[in-house]
PDB file of N, CA and C in Angstrom:
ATOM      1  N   UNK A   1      55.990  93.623  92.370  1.00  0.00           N
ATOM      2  CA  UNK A   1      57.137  94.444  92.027  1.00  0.00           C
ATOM      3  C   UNK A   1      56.648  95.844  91.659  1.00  0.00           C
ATOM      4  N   UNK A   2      57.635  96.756  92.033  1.00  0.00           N
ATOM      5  CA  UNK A   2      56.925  98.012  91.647  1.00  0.00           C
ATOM      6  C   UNK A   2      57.804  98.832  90.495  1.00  0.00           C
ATOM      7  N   UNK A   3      57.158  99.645  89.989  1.00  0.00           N
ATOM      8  CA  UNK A   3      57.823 100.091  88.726  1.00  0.00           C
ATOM      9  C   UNK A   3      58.152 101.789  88.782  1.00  0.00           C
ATOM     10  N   UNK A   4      58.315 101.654  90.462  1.00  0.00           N
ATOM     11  CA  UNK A   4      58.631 103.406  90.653  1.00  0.00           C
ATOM     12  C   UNK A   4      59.903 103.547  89.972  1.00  0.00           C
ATOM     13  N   UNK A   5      60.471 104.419  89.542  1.00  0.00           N
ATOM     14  CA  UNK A   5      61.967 105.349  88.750  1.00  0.00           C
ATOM     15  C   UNK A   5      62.462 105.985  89.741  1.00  0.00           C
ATOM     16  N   UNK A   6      63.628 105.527  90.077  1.00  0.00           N
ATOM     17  CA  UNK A   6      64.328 106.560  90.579  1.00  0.00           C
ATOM     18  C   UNK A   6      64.373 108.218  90.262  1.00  0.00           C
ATOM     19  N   UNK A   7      64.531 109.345  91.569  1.00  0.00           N
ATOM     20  CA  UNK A   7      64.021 110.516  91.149  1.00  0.00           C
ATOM     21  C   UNK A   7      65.996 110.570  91.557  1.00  0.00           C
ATOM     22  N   UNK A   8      66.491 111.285  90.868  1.00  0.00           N
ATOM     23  CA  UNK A   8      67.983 111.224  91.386  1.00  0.00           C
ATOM     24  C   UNK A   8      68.275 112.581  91.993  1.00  0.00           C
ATOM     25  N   UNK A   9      68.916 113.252  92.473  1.00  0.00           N
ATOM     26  CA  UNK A   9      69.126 114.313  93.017  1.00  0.00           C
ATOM     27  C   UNK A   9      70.760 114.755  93.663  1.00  0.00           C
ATOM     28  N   UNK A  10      71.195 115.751  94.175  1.00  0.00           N
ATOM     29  CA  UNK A  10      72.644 115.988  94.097  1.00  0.00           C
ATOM     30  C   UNK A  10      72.614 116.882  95.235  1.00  0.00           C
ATOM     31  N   UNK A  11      73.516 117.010  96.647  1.00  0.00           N
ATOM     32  CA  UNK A  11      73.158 117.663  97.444  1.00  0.00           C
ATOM     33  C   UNK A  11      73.456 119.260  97.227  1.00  0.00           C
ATOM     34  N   UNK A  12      72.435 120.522  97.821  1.00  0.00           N
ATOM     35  CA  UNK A  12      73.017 121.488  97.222  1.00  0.00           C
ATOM     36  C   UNK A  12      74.225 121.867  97.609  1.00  0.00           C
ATOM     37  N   UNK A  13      74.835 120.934  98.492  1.00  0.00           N
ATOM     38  CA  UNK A  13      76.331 121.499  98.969  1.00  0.00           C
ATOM     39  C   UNK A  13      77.311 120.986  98.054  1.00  0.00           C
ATOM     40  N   UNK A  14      76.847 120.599  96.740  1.00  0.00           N
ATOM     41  CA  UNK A  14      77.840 120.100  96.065  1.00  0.00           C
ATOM     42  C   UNK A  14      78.557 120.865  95.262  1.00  0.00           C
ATOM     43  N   UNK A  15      79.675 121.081  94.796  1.00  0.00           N
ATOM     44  CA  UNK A  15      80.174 122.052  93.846  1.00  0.00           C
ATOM     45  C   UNK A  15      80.212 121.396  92.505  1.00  0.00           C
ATOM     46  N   UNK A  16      81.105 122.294  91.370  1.00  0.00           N
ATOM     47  CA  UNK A  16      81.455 121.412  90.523  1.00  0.00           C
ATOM     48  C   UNK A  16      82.508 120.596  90.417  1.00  0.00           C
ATOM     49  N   UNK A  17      83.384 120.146  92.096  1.00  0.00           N
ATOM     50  CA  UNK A  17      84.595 119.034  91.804  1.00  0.00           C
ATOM     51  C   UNK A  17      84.614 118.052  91.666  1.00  0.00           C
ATOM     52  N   UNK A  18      83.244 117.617  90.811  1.00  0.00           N
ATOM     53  CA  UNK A  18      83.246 116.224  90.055  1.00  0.00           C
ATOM     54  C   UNK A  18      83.596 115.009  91.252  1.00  0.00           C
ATOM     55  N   UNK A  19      83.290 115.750  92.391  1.00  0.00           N
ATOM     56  CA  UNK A  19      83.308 114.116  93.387  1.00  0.00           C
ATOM     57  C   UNK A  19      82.356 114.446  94.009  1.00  0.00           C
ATOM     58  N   UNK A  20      80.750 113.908  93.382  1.00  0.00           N
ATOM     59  CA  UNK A  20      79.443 114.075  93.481  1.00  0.00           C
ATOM     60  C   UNK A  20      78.906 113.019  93.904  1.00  0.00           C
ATOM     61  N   UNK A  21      77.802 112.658  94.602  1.00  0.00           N
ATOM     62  CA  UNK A  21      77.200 111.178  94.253  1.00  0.00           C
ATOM     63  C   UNK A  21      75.632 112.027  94.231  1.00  0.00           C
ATOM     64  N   UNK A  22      74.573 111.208  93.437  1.00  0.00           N
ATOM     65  CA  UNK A  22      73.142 111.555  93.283  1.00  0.00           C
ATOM     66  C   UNK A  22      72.895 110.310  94.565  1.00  0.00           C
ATOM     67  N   UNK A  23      71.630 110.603  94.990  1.00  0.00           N
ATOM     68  CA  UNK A  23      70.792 109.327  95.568  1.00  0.00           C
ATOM     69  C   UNK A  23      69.341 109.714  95.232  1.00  0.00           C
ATOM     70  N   UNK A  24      68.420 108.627  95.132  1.00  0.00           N
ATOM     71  CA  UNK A  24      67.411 108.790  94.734  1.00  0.00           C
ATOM     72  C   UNK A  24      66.141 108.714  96.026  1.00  0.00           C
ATOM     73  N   UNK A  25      65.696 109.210  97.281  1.00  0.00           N
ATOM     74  CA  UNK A  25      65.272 108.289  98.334  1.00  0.00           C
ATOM     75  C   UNK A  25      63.834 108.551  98.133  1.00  0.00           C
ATOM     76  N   UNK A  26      63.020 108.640  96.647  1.00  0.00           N
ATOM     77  CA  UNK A  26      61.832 108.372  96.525  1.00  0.00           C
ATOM     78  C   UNK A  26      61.830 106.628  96.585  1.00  0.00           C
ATOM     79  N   UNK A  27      62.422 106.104  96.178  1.00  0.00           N
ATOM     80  CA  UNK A  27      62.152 104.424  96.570  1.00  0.00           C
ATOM     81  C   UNK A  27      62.403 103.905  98.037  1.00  0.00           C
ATOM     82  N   UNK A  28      62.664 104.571  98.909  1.00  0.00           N
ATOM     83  CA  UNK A  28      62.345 104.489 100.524  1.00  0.00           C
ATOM     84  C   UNK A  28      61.194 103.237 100.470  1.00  0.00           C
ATOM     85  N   UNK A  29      60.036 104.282 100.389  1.00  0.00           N
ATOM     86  CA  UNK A  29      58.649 103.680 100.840  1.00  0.00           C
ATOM     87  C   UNK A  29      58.072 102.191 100.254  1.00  0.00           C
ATOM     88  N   UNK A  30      58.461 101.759  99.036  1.00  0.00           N
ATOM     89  CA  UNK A  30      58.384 101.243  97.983  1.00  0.00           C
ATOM     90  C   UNK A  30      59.024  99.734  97.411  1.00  0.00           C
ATOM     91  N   UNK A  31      60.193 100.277  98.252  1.00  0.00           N
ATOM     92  CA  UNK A  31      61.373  99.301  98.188  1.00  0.00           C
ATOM     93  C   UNK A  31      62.330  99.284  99.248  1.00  0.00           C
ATOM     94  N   UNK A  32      62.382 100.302 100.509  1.00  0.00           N
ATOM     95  CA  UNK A  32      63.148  99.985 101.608  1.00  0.00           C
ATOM     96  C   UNK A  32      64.928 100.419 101.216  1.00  0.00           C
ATOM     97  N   UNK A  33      65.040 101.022 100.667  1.00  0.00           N
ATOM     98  CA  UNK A  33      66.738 101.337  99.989  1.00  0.00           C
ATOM     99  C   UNK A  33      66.592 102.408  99.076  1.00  0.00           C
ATOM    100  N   UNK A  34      67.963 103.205  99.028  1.00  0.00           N
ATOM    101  CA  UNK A  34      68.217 104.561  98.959  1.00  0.00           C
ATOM    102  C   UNK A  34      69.385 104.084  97.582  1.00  0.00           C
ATOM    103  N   UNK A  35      69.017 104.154  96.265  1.00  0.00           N
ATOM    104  CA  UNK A  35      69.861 103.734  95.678  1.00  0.00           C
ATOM    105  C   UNK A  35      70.800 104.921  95.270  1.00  0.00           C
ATOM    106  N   UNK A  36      72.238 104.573  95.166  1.00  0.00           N
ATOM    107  CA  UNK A  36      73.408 105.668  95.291  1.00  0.00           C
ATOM    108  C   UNK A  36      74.388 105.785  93.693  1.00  0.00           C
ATOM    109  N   UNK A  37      74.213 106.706  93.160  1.00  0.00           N
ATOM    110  CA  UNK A  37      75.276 106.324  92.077  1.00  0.00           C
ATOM    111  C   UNK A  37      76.253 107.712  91.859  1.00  0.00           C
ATOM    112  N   UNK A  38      77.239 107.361  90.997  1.00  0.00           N
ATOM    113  CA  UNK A  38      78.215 108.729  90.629  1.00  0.00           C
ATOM    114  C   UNK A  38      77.722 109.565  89.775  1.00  0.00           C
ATOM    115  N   UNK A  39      77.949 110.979  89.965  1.00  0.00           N
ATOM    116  CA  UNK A  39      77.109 111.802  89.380  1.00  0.00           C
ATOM    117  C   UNK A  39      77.689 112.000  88.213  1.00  0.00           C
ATOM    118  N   UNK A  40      79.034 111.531  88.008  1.00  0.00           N
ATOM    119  CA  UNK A  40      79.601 111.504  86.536  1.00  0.00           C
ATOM    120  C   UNK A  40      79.137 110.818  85.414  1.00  0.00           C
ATOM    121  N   UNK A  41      78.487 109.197  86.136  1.00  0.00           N
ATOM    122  CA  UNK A  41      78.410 108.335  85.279  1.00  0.00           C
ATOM    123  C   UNK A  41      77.161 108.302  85.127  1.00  0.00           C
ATOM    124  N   UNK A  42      76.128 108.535  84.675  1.00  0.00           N
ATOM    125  CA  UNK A  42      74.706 108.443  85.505  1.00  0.00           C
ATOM    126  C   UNK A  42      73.976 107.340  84.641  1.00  0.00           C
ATOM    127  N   UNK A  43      74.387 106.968  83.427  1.00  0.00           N
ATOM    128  CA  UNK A  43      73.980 105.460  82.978  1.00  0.00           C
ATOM    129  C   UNK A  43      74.837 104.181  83.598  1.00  0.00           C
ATOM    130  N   UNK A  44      75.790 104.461  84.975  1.00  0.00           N
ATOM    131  CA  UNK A  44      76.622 103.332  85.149  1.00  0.00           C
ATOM    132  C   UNK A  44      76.048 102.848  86.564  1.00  0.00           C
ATOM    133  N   UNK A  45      76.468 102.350  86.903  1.00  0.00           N
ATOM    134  CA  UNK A  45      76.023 101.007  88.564  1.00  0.00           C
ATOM    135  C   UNK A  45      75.608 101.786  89.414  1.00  0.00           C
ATOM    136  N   UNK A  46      74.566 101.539  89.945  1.00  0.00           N
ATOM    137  CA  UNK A  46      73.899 101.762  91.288  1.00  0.00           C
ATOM    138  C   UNK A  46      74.053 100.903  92.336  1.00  0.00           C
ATOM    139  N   UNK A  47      74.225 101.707  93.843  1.00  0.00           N
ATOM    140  CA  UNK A  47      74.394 101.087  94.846  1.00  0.00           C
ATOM    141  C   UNK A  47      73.537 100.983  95.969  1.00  0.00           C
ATOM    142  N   UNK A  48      72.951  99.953  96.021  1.00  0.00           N
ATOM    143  CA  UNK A  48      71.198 100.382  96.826  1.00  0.00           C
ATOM    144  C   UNK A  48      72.098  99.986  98.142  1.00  0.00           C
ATOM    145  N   UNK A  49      71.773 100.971  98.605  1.00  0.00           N
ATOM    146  CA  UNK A  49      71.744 100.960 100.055  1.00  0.00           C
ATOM    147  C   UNK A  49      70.530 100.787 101.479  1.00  0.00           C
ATOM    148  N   UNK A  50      70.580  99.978 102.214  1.00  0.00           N
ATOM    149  CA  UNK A  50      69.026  99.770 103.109  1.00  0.00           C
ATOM    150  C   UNK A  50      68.914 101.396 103.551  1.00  0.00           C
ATOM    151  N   UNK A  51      67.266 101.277 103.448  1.00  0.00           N
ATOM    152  CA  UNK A  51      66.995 102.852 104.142  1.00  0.00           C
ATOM    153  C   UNK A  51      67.738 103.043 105.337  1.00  0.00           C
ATOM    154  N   UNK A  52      67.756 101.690 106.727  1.00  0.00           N
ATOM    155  CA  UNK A  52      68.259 102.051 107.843  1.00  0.00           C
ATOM    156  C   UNK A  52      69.597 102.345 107.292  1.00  0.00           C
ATOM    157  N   UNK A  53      70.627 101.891 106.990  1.00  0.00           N
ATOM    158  CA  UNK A  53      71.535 102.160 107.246  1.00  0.00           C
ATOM    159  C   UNK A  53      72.222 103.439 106.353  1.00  0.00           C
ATOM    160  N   UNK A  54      71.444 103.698 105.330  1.00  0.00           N
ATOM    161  CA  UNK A  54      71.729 105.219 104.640  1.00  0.00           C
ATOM    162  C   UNK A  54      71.210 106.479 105.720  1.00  0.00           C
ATOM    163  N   UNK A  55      70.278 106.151 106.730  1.00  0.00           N
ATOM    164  CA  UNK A  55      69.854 107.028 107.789  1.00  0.00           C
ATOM    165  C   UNK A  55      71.138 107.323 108.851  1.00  0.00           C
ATOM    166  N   UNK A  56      71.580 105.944 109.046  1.00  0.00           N
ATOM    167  CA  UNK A  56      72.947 105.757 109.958  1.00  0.00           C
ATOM    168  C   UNK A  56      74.030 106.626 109.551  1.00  0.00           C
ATOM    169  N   UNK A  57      74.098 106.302 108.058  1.00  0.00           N
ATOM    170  CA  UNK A  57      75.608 107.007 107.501  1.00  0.00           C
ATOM    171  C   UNK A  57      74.975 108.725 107.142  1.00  0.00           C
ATOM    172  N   UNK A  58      73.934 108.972 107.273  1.00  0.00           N
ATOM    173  CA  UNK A  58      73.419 110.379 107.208  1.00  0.00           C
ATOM    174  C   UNK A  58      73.502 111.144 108.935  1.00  0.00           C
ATOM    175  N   UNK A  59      73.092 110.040 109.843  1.00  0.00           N
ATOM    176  CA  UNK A  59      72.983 110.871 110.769  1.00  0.00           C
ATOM    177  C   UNK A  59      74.799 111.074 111.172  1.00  0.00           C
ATOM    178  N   UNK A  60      75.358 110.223 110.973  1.00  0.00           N
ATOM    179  CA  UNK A  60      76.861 109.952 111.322  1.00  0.00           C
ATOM    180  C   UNK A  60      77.824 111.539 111.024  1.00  0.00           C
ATOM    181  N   UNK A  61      77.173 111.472 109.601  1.00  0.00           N
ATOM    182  CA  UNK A  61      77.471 112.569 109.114  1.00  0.00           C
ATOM    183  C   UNK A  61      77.343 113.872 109.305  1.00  0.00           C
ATOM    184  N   UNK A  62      76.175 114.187 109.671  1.00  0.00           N
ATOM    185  CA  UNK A  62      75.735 115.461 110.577  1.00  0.00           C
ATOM    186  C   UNK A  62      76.357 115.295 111.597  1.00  0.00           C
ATOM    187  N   UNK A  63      76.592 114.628 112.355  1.00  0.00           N
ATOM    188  CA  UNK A  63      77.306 114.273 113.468  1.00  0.00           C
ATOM    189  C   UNK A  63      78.562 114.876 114.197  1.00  0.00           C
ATOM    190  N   UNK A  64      79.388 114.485 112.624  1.00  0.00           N
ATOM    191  CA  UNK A  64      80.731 114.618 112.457  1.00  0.00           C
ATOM    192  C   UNK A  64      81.439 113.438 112.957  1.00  0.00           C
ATOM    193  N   UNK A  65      80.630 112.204 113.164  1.00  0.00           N
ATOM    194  CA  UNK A  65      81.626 111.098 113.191  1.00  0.00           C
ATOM    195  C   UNK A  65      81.451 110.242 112.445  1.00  0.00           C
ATOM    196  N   UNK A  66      81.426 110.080 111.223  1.00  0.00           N
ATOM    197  CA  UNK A  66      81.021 108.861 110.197  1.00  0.00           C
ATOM    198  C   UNK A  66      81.853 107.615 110.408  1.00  0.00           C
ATOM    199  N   UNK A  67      83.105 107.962 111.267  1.00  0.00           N
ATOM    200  CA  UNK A  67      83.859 106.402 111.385  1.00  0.00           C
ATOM    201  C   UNK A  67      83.281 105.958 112.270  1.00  0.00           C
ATOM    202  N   UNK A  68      81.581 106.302 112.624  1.00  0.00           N
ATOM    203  CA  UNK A  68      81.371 105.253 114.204  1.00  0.00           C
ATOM    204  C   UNK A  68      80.264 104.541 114.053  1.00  0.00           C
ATOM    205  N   UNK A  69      80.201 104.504 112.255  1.00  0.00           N
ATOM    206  CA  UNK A  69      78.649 104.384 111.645  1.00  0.00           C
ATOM    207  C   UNK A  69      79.052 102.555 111.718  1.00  0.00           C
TER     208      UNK A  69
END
């Protein structure tokens, strides 16, 4: 088991309208998942997501089609 910490981070395209999410993707290598939480709550639930498929919903996104993820 490894005892890496999430590094959390916020994209710089974010403003301040409080509909933020952090992700942390130093645990990629480590652990295989991109864990996701609200940037409001930041002691509340995390949502690990698999690296592949946080790549999917990233490339989707650049894309401009995230409904095809």
């Amino acid at each position: 088991m490894t005892t890496d910490s999430p590094r959390w981070y916020k994209s710089s395209y974010s403003g301040n309208g409080g509909q933020c999410v952090e992700v942390a993707v130093n645990l990629v290598a480590s652990r295989g998942v991109v864990p996701v939480r609200d940037s409001k709550n930041p002691s509340g639930p995390t949502l690990n997501v698999q690296a592949g498929a946080f790549a999917s919903f990233v490339a989707g996104i650049k894309a401009g089609t995230p409904d095809t993820i």
